[in-house]
PDB file of N, CA and C in Angstrom:
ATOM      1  N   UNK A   1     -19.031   8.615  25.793  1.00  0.00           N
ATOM      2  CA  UNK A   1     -19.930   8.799  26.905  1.00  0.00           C
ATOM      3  C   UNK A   1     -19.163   9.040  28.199  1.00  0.00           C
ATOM      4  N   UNK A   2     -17.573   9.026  28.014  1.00  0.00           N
ATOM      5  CA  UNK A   2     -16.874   9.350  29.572  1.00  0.00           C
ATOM      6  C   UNK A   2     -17.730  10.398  30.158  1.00  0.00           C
ATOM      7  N   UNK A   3     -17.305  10.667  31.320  1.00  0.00           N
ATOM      8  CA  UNK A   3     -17.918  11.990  32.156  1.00  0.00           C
ATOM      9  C   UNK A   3     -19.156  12.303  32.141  1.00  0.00           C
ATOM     10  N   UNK A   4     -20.112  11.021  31.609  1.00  0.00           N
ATOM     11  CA  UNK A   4     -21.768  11.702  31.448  1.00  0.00           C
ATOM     12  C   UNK A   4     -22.224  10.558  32.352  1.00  0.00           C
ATOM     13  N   UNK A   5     -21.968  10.208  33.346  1.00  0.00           N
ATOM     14  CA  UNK A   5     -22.553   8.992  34.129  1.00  0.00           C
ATOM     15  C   UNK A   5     -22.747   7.695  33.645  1.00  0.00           C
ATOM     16  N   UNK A   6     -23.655   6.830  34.692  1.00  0.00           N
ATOM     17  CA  UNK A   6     -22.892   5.401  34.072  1.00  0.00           C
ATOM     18  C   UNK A   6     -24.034   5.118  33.327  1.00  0.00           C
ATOM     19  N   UNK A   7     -23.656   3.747  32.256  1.00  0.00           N
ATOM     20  CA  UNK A   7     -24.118   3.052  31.467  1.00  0.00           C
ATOM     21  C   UNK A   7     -24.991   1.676  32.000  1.00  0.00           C
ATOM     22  N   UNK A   8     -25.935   1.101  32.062  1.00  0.00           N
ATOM     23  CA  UNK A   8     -26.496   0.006  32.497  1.00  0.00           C
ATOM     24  C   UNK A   8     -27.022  -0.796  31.642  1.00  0.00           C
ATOM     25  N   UNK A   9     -26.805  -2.113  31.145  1.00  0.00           N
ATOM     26  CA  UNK A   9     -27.702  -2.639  30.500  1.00  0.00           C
ATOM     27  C   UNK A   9     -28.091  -3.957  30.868  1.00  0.00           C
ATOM     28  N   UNK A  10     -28.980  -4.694  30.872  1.00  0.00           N
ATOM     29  CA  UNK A  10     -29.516  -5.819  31.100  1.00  0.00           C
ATOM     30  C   UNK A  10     -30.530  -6.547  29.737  1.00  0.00           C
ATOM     31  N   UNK A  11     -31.118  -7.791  30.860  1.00  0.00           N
ATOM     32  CA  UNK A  11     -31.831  -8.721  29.458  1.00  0.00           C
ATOM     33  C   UNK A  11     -33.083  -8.252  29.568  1.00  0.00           C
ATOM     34  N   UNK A  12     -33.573  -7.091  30.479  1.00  0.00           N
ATOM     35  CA  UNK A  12     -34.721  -6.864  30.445  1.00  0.00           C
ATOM     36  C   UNK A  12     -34.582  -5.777  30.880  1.00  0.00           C
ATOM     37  N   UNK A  13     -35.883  -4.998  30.907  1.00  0.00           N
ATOM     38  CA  UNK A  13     -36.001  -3.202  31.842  1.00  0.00           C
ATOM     39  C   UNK A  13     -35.688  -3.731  33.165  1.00  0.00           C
ATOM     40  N   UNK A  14     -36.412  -4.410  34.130  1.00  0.00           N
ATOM     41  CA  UNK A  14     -36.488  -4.962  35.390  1.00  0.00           C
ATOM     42  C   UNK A  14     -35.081  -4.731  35.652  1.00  0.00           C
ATOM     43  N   UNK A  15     -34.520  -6.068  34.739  1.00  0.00           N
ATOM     44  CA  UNK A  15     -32.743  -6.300  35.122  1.00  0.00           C
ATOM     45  C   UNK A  15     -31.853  -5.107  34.861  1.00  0.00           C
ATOM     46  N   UNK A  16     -31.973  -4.131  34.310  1.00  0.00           N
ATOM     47  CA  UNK A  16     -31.559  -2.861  33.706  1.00  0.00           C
ATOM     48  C   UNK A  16     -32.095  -1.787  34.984  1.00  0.00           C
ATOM     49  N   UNK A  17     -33.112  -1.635  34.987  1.00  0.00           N
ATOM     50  CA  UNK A  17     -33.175  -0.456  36.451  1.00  0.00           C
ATOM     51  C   UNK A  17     -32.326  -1.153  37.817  1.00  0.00           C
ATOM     52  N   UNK A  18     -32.799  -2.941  38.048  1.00  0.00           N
ATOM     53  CA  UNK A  18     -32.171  -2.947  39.017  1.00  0.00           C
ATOM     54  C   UNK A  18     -30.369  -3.102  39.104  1.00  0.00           C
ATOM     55  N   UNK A  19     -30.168  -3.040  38.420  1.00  0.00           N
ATOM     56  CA  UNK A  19     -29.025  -3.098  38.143  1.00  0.00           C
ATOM     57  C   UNK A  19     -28.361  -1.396  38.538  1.00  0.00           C
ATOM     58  N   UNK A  20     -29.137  -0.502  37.831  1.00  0.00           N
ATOM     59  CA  UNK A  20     -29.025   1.186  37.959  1.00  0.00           C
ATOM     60  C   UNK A  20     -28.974   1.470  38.833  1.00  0.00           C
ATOM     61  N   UNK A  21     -29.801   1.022  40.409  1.00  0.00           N
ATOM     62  CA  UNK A  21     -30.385   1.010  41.340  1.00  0.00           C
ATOM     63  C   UNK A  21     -28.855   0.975  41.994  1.00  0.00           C
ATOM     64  N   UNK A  22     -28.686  -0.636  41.944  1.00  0.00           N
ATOM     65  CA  UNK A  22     -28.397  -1.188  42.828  1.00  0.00           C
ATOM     66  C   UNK A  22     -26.371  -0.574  42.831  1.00  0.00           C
ATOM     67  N   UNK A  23     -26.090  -0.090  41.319  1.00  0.00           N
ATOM     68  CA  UNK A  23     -24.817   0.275  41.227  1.00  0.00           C
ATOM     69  C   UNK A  23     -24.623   1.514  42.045  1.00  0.00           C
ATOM     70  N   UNK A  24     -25.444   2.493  41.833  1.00  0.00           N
ATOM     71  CA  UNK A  24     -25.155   3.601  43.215  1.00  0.00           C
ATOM     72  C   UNK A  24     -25.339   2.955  44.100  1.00  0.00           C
ATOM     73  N   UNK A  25     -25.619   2.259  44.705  1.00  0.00           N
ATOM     74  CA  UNK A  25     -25.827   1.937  45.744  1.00  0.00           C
ATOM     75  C   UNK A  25     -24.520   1.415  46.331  1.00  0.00           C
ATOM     76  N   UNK A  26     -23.831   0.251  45.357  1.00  0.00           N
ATOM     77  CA  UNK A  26     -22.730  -0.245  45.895  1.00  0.00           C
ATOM     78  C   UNK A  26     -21.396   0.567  45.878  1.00  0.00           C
ATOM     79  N   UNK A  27     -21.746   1.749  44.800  1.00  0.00           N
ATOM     80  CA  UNK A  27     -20.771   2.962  44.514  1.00  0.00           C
ATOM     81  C   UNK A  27     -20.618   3.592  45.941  1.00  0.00           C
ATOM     82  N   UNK A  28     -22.062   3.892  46.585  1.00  0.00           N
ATOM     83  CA  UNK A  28     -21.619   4.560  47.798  1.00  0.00           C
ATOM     84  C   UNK A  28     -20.594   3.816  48.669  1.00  0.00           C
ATOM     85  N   UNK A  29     -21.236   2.200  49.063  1.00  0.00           N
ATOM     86  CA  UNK A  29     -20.951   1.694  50.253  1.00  0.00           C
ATOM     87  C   UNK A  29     -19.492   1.521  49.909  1.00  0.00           C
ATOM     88  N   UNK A  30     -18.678   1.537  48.647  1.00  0.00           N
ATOM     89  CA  UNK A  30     -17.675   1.242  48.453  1.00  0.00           C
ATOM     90  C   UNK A  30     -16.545   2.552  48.739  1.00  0.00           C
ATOM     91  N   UNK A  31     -16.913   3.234  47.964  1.00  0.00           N
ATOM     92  CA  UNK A  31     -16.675   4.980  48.635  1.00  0.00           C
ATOM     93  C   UNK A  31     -16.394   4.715  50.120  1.00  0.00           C
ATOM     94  N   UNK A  32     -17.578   4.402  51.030  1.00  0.00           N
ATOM     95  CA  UNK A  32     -17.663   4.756  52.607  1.00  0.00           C
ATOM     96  C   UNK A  32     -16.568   3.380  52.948  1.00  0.00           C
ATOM     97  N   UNK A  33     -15.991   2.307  52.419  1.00  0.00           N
ATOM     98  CA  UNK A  33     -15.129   1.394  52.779  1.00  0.00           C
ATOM     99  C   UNK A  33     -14.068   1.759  52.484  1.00  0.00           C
ATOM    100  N   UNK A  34     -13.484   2.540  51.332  1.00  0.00           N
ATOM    101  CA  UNK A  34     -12.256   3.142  51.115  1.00  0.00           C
ATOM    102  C   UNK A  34     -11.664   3.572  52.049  1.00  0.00           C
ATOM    103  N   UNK A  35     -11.316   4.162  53.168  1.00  0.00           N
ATOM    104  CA  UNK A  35     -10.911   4.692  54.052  1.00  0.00           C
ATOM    105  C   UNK A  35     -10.494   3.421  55.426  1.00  0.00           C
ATOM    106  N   UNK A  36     -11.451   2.638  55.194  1.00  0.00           N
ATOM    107  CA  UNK A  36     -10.956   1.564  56.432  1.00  0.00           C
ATOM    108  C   UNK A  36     -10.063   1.172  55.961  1.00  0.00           C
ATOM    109  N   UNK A  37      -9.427   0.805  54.398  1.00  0.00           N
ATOM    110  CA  UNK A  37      -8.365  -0.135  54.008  1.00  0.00           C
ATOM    111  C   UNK A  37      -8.370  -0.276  52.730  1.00  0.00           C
ATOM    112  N   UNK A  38      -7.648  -1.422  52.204  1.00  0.00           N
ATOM    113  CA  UNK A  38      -7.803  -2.041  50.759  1.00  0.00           C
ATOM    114  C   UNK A  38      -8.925  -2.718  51.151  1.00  0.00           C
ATOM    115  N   UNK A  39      -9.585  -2.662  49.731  1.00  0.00           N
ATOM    116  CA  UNK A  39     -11.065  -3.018  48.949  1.00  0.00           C
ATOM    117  C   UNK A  39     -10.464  -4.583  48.627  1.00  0.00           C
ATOM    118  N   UNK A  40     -10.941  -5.762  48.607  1.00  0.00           N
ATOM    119  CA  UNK A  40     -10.737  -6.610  47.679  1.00  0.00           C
ATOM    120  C   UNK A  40     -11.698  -7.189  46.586  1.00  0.00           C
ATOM    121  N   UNK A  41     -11.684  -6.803  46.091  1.00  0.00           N
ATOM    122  CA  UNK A  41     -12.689  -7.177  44.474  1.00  0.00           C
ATOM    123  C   UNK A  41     -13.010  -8.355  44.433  1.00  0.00           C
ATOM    124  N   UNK A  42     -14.334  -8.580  43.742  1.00  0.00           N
ATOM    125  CA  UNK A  42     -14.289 -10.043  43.282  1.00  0.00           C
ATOM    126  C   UNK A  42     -14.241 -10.685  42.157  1.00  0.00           C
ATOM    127  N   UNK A  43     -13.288 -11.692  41.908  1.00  0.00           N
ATOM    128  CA  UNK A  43     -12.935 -12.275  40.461  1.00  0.00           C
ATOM    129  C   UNK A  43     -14.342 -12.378  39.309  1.00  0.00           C
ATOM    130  N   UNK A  44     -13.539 -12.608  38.428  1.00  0.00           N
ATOM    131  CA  UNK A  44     -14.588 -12.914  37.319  1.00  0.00           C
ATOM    132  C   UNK A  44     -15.651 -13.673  37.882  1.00  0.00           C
ATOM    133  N   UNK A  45     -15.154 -14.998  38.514  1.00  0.00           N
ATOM    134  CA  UNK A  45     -15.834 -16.407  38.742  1.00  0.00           C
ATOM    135  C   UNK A  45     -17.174 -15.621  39.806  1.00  0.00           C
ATOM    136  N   UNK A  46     -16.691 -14.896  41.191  1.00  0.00           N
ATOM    137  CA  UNK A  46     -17.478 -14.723  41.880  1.00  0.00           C
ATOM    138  C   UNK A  46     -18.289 -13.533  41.237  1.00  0.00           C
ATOM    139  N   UNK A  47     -17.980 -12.388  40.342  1.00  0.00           N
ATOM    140  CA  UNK A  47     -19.057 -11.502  40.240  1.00  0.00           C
ATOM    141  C   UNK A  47     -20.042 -12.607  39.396  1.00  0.00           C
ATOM    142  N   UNK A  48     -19.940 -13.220  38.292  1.00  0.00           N
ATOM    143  CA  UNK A  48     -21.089 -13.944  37.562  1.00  0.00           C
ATOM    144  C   UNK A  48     -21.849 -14.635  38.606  1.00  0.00           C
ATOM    145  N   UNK A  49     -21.079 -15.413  39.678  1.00  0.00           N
ATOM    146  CA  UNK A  49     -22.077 -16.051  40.682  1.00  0.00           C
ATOM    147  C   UNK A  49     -23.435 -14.919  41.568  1.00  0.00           C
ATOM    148  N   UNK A  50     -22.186 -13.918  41.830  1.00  0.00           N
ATOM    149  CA  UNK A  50     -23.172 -12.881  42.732  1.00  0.00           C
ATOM    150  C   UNK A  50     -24.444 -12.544  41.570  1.00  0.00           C
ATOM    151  N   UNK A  51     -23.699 -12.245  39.863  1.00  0.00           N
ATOM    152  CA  UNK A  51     -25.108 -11.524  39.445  1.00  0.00           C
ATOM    153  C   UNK A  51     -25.969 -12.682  39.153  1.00  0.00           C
ATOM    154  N   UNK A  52     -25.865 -13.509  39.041  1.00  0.00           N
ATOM    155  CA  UNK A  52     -27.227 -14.776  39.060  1.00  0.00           C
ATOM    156  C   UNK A  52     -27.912 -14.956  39.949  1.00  0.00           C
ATOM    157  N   UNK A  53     -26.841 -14.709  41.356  1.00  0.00           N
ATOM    158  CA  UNK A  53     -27.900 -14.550  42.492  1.00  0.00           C
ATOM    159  C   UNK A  53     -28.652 -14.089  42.875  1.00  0.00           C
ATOM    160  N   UNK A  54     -28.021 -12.181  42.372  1.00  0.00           N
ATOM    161  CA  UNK A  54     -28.974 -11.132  42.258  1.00  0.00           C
ATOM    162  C   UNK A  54     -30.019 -11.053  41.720  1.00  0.00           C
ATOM    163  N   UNK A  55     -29.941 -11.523  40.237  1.00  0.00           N
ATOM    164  CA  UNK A  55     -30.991 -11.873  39.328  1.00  0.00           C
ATOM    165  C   UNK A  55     -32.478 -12.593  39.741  1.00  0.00           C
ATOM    166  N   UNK A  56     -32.539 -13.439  41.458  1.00  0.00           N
ATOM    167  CA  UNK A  56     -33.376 -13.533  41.761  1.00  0.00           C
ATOM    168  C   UNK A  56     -34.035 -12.973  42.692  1.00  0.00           C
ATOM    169  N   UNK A  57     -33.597 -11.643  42.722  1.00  0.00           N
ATOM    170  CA  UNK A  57     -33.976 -10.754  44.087  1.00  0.00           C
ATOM    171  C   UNK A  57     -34.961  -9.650  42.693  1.00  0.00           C
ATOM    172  N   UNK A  58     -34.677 -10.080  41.625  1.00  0.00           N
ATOM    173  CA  UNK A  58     -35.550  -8.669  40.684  1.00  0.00           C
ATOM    174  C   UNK A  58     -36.493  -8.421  40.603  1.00  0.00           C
ATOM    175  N   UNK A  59     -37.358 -10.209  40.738  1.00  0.00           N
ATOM    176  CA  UNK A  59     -39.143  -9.183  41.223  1.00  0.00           C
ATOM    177  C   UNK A  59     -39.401  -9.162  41.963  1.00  0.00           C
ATOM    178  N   UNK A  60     -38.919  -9.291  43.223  1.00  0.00           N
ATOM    179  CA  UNK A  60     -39.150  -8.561  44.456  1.00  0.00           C
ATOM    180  C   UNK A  60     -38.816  -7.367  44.714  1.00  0.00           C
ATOM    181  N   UNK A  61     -37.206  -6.927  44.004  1.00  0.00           N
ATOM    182  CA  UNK A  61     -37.419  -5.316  44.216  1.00  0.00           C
ATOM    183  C   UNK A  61     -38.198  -4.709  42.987  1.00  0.00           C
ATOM    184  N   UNK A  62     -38.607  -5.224  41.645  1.00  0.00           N
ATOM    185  CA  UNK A  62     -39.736  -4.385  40.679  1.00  0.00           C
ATOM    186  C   UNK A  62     -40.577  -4.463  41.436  1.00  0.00           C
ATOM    187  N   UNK A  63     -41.336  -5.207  41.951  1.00  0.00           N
ATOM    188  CA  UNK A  63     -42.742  -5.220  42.662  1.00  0.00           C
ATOM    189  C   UNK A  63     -43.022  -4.302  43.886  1.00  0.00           C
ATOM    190  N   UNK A  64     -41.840  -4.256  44.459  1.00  0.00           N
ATOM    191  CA  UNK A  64     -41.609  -3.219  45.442  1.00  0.00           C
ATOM    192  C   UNK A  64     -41.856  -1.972  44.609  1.00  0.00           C
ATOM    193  N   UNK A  65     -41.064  -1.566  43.770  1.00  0.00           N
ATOM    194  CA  UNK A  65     -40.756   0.012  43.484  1.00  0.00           C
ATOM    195  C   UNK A  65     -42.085   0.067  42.427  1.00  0.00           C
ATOM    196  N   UNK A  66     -42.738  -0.833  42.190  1.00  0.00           N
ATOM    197  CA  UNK A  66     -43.945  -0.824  41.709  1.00  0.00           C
ATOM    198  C   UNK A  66     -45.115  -0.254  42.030  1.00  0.00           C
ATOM    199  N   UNK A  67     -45.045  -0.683  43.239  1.00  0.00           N
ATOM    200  CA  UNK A  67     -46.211  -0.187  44.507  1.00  0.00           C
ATOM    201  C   UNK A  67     -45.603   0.901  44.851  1.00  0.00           C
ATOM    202  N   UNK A  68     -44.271   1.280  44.932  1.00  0.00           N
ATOM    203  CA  UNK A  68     -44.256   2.968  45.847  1.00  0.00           C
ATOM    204  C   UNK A  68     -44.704   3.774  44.621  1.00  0.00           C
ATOM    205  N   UNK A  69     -44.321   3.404  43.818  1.00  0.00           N
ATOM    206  CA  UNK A  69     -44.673   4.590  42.035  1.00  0.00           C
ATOM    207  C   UNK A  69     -46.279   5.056  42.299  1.00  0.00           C
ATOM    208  N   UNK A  70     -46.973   3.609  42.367  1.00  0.00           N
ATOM    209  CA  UNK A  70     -48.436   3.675  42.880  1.00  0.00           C
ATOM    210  C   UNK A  70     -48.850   3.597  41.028  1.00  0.00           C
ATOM    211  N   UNK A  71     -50.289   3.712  40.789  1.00  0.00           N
ATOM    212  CA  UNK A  71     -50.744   3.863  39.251  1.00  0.00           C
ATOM    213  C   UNK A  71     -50.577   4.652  38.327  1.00  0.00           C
ATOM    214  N   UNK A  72     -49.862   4.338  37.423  1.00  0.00           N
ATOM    215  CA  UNK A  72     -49.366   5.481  36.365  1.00  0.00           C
ATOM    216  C   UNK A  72     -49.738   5.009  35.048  1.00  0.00           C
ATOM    217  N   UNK A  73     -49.989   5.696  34.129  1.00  0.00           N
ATOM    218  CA  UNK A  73     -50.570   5.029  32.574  1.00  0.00           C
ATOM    219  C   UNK A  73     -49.391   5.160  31.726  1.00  0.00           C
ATOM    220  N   UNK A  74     -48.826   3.500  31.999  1.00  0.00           N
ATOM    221  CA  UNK A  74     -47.302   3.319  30.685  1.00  0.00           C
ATOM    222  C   UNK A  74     -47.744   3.508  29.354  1.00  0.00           C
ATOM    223  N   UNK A  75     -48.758   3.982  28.924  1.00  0.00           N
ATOM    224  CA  UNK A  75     -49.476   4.275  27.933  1.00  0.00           C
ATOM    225  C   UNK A  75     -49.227   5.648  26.978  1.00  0.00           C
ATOM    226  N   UNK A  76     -49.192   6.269  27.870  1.00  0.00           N
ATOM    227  CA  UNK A  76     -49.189   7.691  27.859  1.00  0.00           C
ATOM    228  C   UNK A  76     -47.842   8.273  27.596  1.00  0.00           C
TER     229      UNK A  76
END
């Protein structure tokens, strides 16, 4: 799958889009920080903390991107 964009997976769809979402997102801002300096990463210990934290921001942004979609039949 090199060169065909990225991979996302989670324990749910929710955690899986926001996750999709949220990786361009940090792809950009990280991109636009490259240039001020060295980046410093965060260890094992702190990314698991950050994604648990994140993990409670998910139905607030599904519910959000819920309502902009507006009514659609997941049916169909």
């Amino acid at each position: 799958m090199r060169g065909h964009g990225s991979t996302v997976v989670g324990s749910s769809l929710q955690q899986a889009v926001y996750r999709a979402i949220y990786t361009e997102v940090n792809a950009k801002l990280q991109l636009a920080a490259q240039p001020l300096g060295e980046i410093t990463f965060l260890n094992r210990e702190e990314a698991q903390l950050s994604s648990d934290m994140n993990d409670g921001q998910i139905p607030r942004s599904w519910n959000l991107w819920i309502r902009r979609l507006g009514n659609i039949d997941l049916d169909a």
